[in-house]
Protein backbone atom coordinates (compact mmCIF):
# COMPACT_ATOMS: atom_id res chain seq x y z
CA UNK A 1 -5.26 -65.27 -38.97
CA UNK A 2 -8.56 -65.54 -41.28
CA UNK A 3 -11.50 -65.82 -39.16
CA UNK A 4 -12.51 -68.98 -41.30
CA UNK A 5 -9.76 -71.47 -39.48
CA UNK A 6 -11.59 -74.39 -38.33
CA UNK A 7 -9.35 -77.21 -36.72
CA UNK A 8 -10.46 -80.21 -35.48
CA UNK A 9 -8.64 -81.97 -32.42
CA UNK A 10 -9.41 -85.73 -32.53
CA UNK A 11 -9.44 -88.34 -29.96
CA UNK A 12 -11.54 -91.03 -27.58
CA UNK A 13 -11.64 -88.99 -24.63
CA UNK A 14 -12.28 -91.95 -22.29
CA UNK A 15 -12.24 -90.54 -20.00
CA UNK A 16 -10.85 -86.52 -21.30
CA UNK A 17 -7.82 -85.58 -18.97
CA UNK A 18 -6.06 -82.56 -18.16
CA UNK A 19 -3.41 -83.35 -21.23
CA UNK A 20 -6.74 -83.48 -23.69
CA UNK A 21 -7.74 -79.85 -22.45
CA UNK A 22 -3.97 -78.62 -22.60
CA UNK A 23 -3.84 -79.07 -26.29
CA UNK A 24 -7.40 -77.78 -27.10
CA UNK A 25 -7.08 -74.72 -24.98
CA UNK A 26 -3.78 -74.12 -26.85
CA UNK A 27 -5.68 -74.89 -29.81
CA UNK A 28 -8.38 -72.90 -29.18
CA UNK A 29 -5.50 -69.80 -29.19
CA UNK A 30 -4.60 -70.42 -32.50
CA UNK A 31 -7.21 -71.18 -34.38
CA UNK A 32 -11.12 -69.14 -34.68
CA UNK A 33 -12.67 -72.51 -34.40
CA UNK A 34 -12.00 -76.05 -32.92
CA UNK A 35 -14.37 -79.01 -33.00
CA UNK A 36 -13.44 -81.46 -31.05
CA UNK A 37 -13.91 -84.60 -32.87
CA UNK A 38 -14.66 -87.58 -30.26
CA UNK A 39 -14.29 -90.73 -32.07
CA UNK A 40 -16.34 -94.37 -32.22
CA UNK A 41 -14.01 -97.00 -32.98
CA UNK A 42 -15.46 -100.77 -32.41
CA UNK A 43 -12.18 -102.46 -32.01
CA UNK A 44 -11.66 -100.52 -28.58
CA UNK A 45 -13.42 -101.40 -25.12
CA UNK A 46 -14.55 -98.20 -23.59
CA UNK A 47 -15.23 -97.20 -20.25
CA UNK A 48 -17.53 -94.83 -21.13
CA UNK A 49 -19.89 -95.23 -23.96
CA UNK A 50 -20.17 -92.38 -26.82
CA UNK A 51 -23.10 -90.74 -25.03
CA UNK A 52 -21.02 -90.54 -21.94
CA UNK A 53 -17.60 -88.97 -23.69
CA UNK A 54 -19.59 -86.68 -25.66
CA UNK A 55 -20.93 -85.36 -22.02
CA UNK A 56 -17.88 -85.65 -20.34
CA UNK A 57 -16.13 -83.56 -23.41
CA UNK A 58 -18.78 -81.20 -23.75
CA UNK A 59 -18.71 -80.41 -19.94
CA UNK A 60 -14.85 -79.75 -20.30
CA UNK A 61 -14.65 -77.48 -22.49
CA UNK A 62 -18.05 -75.91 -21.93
CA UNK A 63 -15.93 -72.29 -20.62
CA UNK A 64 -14.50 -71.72 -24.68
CA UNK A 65 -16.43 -69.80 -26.79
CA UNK A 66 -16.10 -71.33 -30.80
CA UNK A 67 -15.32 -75.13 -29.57
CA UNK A 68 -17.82 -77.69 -30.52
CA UNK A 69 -18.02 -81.28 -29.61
CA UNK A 70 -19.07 -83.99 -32.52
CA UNK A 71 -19.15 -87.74 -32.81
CA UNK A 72 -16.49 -89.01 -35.48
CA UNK A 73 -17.46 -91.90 -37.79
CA UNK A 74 -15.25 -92.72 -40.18
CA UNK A 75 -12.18 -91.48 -41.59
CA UNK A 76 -10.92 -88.24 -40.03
CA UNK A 77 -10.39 -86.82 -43.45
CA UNK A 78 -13.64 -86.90 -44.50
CA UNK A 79 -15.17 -85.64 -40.83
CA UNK A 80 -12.98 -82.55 -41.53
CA UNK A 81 -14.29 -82.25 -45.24
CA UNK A 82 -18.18 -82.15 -43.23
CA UNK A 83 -17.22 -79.97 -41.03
CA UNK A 84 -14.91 -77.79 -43.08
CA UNK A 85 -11.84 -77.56 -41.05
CA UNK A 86 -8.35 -77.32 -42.72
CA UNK A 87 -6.39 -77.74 -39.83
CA UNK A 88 -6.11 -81.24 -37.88
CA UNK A 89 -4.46 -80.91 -34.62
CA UNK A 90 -2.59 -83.60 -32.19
CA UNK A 91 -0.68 -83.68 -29.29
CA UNK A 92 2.30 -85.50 -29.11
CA UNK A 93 3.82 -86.94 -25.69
CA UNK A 94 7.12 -88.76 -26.91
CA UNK A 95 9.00 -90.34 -29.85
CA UNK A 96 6.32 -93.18 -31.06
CA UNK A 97 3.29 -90.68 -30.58
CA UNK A 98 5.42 -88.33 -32.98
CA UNK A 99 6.14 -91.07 -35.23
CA UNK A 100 2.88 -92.47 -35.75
CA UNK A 101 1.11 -88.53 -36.15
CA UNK A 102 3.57 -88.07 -38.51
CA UNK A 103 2.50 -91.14 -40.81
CA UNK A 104 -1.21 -90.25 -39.99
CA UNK A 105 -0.85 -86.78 -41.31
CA UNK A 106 0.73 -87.68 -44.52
CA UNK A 107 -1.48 -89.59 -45.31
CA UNK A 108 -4.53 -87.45 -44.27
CA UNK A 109 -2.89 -84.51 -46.73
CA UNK A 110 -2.60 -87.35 -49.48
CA UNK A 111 -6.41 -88.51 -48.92
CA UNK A 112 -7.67 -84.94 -48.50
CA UNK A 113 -5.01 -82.40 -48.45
CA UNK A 114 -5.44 -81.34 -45.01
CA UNK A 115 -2.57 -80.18 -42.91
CA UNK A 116 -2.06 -81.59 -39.40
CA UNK A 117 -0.35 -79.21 -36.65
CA UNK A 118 1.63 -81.24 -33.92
CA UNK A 119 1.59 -79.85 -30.82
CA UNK A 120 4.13 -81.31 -27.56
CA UNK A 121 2.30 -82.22 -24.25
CA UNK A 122 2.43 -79.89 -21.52
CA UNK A 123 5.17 -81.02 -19.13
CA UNK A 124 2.50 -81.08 -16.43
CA UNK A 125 0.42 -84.10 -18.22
CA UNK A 126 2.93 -85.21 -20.98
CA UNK A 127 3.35 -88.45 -19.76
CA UNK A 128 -0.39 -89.60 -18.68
CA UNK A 129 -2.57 -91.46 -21.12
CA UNK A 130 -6.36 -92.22 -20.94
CA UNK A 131 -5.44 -96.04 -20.66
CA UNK A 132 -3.62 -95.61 -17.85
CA UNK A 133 -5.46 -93.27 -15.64
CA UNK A 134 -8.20 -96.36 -16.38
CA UNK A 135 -5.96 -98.55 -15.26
CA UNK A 136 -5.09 -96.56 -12.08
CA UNK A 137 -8.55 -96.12 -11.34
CA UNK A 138 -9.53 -99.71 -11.71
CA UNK A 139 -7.33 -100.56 -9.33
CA UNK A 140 -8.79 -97.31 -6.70
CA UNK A 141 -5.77 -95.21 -7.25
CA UNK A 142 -6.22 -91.63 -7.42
CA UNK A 143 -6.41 -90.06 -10.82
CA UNK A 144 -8.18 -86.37 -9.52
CA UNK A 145 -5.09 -84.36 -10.96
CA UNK A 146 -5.30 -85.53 -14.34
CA UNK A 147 -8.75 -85.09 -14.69
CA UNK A 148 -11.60 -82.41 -14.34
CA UNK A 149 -13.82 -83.08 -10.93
CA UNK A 150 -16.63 -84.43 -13.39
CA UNK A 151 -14.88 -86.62 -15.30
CA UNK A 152 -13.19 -88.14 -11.68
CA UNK A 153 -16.81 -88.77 -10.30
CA UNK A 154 -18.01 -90.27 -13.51
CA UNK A 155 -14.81 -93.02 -13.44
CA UNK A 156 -15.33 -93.54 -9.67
CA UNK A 157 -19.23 -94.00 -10.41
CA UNK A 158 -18.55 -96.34 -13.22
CA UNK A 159 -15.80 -98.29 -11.70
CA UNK A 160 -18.52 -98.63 -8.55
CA UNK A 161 -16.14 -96.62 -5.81
């Protein structure tokens, strides 16, 4: 593998779970570089604020050597032309996540000619979104196993419990 693979792993991280870290660790063993692009959308609500992510992210994956944490604005294709990364890589938990990456990274190679990698969820975290580990917490459930310890006290701190 050339030492010049950059790949970026996208996503809104709010809060970053165990899933998240599965597929940039397994990232990370692939490719030289990863930045790990954590994005700014204004059509979402957000637990945590970009500020707060970028921490959160940053504090995750802290222990790999060549991963770098960056705000996204704007279209992922032109992020990875900034940053120069070829590679765009995504985890994929079932059948409509597949679907939908798919589209997304035809049409990132059309705008820009990057490739996309796919890579399955772990069977450990496969099935747990961000969303609903917000969800869980909001109503006081435990979400400590999907999560690192500092993203678990930054929910409970937000959420006031």
């Amino acid at each position: 593998m050339p030492e010049s693979v950059r790949a970026v792993c996208p996503g809104s991280f709010d809060p970053i779970t165990r899933g998240h870290l599965d597929i940039i660790e397994r990232a990370h063993s692939v490719f030289h570089e990863v930045v790990v692009a954590v994005g700014r959308n204004t059509t979402k609500n957000y637990l945590f604020d970009i500020d707060e992510r970028l921490d959160l992210v940053r504090r995750a994956v802290g222990h790999l050597d060549g991963v770098t944490v960056e705000i996204i604005d704007g279209l992922l294709s032109d992020f990875c032309k900034e940053h120069q990364a070829s590679v765009i890589v995504k985890g994929v938990r079932f059948g409509t996540d597949l679907d939908y990456e798919l589209q997304m990274g035809q049409l990132n190679r059309f705008l820009s000619g990057i490739e996309t990698v796919l890579l399955p969820a772990g069977r450990e975290y496969g099935t747990i979104s961000s969303s609903m580990l917000r969800e869980v917490a909001a109503n006081h459930g435990d979400i400590s196993p999907f999560v690192t310890a500092e993203a678990n006290a930054a929910v409970r701190a937000k959420l006031g419990y």
